[in-house]
C-alpha atoms as a PDB file:
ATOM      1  CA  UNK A   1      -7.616 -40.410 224.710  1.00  0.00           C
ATOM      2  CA  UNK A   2     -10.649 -41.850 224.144  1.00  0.00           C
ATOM      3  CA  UNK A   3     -11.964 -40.162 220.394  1.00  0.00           C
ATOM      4  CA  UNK A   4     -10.621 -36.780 220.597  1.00  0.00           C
ATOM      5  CA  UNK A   5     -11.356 -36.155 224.238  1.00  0.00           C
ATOM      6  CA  UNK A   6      -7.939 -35.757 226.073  1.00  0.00           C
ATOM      7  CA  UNK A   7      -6.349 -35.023 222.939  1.00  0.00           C
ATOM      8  CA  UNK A   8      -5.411 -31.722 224.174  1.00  0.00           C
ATOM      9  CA  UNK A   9      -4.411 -32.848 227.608  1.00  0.00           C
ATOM     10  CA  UNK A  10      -0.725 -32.074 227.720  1.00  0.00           C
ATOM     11  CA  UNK A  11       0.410 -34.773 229.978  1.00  0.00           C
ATOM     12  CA  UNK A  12      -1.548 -37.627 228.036  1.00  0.00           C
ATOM     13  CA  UNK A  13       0.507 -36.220 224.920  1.00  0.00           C
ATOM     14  CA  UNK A  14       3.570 -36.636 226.648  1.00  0.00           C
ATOM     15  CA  UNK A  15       2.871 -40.217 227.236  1.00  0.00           C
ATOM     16  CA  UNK A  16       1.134 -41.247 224.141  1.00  0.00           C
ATOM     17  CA  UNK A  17       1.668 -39.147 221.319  1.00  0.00           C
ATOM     18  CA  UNK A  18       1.807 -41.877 218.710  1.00  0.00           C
ATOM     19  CA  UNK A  19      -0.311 -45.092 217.946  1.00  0.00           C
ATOM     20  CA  UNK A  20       0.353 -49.008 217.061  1.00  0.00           C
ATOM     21  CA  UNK A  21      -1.215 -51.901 215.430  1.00  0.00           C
ATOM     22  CA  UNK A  22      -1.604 -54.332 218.221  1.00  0.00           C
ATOM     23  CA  UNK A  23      -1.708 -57.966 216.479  1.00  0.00           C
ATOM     24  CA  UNK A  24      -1.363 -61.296 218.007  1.00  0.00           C
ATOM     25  CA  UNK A  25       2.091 -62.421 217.857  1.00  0.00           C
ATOM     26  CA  UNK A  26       1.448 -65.735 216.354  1.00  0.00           C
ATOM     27  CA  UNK A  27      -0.385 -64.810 213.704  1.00  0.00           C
ATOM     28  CA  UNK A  28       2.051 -61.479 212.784  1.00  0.00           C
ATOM     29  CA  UNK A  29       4.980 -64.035 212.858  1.00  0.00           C
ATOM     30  CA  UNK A  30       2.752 -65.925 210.227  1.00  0.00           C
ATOM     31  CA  UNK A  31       3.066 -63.012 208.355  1.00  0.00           C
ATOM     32  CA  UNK A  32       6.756 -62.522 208.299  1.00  0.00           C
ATOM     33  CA  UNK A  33       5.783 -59.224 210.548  1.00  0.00           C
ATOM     34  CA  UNK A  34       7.496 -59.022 213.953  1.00  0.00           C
ATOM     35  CA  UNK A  35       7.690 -56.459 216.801  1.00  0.00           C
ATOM     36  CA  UNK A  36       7.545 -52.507 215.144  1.00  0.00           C
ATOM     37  CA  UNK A  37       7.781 -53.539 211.713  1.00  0.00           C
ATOM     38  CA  UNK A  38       5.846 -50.985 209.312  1.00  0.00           C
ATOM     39  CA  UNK A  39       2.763 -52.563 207.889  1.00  0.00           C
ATOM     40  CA  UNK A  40       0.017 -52.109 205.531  1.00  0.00           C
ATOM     41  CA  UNK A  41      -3.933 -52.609 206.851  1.00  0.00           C
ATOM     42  CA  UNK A  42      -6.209 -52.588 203.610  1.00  0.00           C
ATOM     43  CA  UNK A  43     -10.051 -53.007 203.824  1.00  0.00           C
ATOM     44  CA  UNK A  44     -12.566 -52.696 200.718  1.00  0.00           C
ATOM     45  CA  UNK A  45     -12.686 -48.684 201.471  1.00  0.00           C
ATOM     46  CA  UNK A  46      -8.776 -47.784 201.587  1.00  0.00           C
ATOM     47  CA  UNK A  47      -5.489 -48.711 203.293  1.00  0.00           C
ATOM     48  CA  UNK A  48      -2.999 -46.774 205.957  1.00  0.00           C
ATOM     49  CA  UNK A  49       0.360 -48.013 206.814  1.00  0.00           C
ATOM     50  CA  UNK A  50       1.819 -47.868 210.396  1.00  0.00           C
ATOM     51  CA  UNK A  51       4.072 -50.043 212.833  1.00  0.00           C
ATOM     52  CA  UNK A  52       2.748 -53.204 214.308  1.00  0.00           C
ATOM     53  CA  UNK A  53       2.863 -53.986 217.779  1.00  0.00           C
ATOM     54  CA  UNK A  54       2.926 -57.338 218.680  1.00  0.00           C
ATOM     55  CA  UNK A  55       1.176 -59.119 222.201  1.00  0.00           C
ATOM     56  CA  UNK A  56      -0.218 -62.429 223.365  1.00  0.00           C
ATOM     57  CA  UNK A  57      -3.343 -61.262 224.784  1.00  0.00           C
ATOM     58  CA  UNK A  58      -5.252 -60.790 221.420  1.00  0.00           C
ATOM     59  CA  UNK A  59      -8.033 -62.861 219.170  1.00  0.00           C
ATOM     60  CA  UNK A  60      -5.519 -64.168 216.602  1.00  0.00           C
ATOM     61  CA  UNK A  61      -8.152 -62.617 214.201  1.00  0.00           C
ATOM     62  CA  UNK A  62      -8.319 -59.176 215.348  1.00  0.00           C
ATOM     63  CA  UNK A  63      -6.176 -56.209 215.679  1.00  0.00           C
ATOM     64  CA  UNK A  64      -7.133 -53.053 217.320  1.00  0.00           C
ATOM     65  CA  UNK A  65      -5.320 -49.414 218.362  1.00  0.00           C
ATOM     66  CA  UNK A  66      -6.101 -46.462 219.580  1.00  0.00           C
ATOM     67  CA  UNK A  67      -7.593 -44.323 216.962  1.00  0.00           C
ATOM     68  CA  UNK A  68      -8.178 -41.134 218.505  1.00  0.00           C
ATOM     69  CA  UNK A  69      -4.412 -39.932 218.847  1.00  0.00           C
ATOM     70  CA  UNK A  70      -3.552 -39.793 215.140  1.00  0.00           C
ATOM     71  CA  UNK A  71      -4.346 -36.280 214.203  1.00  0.00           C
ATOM     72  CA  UNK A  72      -4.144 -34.378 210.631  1.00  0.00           C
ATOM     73  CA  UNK A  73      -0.691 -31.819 210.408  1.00  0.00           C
ATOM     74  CA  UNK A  74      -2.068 -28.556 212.083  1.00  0.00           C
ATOM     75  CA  UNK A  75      -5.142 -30.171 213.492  1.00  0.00           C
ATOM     76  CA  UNK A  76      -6.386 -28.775 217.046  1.00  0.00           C
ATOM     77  CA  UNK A  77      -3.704 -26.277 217.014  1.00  0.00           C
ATOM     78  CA  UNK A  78      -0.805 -28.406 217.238  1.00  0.00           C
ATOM     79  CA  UNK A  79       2.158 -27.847 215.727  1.00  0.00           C
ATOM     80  CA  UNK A  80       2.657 -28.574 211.735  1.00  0.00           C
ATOM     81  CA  UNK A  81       5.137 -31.572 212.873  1.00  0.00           C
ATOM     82  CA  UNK A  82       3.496 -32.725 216.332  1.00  0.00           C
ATOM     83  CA  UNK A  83       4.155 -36.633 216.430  1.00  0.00           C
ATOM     84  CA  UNK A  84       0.048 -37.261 216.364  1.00  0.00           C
ATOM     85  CA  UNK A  85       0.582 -36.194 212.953  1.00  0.00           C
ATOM     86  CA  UNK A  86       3.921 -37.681 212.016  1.00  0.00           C
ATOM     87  CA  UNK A  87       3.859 -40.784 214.038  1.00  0.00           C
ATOM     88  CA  UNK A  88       0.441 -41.490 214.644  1.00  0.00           C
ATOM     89  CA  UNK A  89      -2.824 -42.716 212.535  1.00  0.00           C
ATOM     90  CA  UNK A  90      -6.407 -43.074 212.044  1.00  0.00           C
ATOM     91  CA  UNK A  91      -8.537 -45.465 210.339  1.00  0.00           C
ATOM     92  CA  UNK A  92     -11.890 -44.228 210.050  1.00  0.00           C
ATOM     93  CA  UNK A  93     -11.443 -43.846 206.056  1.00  0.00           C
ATOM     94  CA  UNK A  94     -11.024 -47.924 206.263  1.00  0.00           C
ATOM     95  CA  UNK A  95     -14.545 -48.163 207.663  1.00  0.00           C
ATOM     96  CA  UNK A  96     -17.649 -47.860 204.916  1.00  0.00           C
ATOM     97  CA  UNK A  97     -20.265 -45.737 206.035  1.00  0.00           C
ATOM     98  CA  UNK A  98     -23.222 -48.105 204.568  1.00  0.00           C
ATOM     99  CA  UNK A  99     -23.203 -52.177 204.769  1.00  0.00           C
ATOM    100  CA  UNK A 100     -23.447 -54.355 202.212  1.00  0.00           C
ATOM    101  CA  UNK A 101     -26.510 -54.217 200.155  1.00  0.00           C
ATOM    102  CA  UNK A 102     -29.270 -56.582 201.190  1.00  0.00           C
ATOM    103  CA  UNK A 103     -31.114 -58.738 199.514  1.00  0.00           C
ATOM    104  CA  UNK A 104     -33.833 -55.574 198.450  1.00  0.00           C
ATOM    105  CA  UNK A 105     -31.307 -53.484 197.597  1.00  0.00           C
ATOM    106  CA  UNK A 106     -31.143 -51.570 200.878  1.00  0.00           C
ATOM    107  CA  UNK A 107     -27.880 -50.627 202.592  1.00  0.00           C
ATOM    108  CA  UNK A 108     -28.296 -49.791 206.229  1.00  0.00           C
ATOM    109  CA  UNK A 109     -25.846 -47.626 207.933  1.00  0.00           C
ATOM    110  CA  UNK A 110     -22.908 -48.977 209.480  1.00  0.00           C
ATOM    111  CA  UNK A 111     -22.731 -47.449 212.759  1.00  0.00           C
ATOM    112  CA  UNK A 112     -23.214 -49.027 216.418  1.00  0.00           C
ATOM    113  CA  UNK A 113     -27.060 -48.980 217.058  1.00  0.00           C
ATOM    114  CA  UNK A 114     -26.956 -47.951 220.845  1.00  0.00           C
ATOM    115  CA  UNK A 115     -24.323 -44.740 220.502  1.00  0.00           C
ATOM    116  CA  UNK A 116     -24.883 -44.270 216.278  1.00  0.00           C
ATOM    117  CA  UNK A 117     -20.500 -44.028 216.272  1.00  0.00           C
ATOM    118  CA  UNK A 118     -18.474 -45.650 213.475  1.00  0.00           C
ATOM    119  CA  UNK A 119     -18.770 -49.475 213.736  1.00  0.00           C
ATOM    120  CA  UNK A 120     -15.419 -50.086 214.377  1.00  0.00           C
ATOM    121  CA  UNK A 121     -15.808 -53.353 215.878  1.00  0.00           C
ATOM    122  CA  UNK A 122     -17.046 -55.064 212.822  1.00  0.00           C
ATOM    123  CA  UNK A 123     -14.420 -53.389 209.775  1.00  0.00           C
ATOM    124  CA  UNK A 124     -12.630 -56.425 208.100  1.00  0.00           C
ATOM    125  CA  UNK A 125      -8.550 -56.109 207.137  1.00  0.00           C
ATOM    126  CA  UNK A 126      -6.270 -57.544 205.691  1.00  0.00           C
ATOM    127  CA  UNK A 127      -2.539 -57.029 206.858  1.00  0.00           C
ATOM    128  CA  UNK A 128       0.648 -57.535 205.150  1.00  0.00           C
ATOM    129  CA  UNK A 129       4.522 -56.790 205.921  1.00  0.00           C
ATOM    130  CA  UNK A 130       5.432 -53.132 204.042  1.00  0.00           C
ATOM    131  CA  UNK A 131       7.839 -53.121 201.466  1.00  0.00           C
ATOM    132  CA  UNK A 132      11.091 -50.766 202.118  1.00  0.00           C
ATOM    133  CA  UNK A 133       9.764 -47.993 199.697  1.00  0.00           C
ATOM    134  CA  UNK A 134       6.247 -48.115 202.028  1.00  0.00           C
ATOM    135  CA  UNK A 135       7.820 -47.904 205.680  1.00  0.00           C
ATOM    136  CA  UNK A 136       9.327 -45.180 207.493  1.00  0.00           C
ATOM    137  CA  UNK A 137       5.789 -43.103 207.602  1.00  0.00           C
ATOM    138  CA  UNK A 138       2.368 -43.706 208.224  1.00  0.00           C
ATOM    139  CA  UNK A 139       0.212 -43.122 205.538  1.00  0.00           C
ATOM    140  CA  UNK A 140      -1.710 -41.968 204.241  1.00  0.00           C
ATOM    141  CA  UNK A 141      -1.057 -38.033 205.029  1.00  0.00           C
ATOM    142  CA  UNK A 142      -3.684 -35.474 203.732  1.00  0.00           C
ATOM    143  CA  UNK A 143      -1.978 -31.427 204.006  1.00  0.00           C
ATOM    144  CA  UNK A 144      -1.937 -29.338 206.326  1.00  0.00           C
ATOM    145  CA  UNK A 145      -5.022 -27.590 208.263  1.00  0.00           C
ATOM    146  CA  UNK A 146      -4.276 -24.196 208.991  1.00  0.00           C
ATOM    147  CA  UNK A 147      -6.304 -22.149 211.559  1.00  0.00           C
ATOM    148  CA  UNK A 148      -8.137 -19.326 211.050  1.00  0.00           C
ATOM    149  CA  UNK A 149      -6.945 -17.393 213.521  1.00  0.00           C
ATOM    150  CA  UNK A 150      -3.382 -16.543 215.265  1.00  0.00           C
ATOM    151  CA  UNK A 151      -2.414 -19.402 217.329  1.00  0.00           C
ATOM    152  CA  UNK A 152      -0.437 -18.878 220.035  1.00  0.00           C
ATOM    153  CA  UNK A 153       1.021 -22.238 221.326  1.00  0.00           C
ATOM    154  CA  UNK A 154       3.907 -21.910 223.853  1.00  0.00           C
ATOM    155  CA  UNK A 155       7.076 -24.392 224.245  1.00  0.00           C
ATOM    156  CA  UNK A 156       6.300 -25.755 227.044  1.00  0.00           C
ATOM    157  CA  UNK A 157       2.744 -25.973 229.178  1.00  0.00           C
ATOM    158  CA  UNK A 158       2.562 -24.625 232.532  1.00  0.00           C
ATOM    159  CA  UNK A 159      -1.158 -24.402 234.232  1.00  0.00           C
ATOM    160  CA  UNK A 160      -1.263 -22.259 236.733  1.00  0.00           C
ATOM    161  CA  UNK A 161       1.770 -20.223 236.153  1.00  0.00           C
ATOM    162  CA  UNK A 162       0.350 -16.906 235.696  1.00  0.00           C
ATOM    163  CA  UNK A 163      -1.692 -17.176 238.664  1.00  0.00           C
ATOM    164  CA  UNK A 164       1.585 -18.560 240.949  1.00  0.00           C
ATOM    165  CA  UNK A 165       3.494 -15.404 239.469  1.00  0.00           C
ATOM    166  CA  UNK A 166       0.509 -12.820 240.508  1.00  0.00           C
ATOM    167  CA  UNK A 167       0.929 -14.157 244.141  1.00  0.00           C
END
């Protein structure tokens, strides 16, 4: 699900319908965090809370996740409680749009220069262990996006299953 592409694809949802905070386990267990505890990532620009997942395989300064499967409630159709939306998170509102201000003043735009996407690569966190009153949720959670139009979503997904019946 890389960005929103795939976000609609049925069988990718089944699979992955909610994201983590990878960290490296030596430096969580620094932290007090371990293995799906809820925690809080703060950067100059906001903070979200979410669970932490915990590998060795990662810089001991970095953290990553997939960003595209958090979704807003109601978002692309899906239901009001769809676990994107319950479970899952984004971070772009951690990310400034503009870099620091030079020495003239001038603050260039904080995007990759080859695509012109979010710089993603270079937003700088700081993590800490959520308190009992902050866990349970991710945060944060704007309201609901309703469609402007009837939505018709059914139970269960079956391609193809008109066109097997008119056989």
């Amino acid at each position: 699900m890389y960005h929103s592409w795939g976000s609609q694809n049925a069988w990718l949802r089944q699979i992955m319908s909610e994201n983590r905070l990878y960290m490296n386990r030596e430096t969580a267990g620094a932290l007090g965090i371990a293995d799906e505890d809820w925690v809080v990532v703060e950067s100059r620009n906001g903070a979200l809370t979410c669970q932490a997942r915990l590998m060795e395989g990662l810089n001991p300064n970095s953290v990553w996740t997939w960003n595209a499967i958090g979704k807003r409630s109601g978002a692309w159709t899906l239901d009001q409680k769809a676990p994107e939306s319950e479970r899952g998170f984004l971070l772009n509102h951690l990310i400034s749009e503009y870099l620091p201000a030079d020495e003239s003043g001038h603050r260039a735009s904080n995007s990759d220069p080859v695509t012109g996407q979010a710089a993603w690569f270079d937003l700088t966190v700081r993590v800490r262990k959520a308190s009992a009153a902050e866990a349970g949720q991710t945060a944060p959670h704007p309201g609901t996006v309703h469609a402007p139009f009837a939505v018709h979503n059914p139970e269960n997904l079956r391609y193809g299953a008109k066109m097997e019946a008119a056989e």
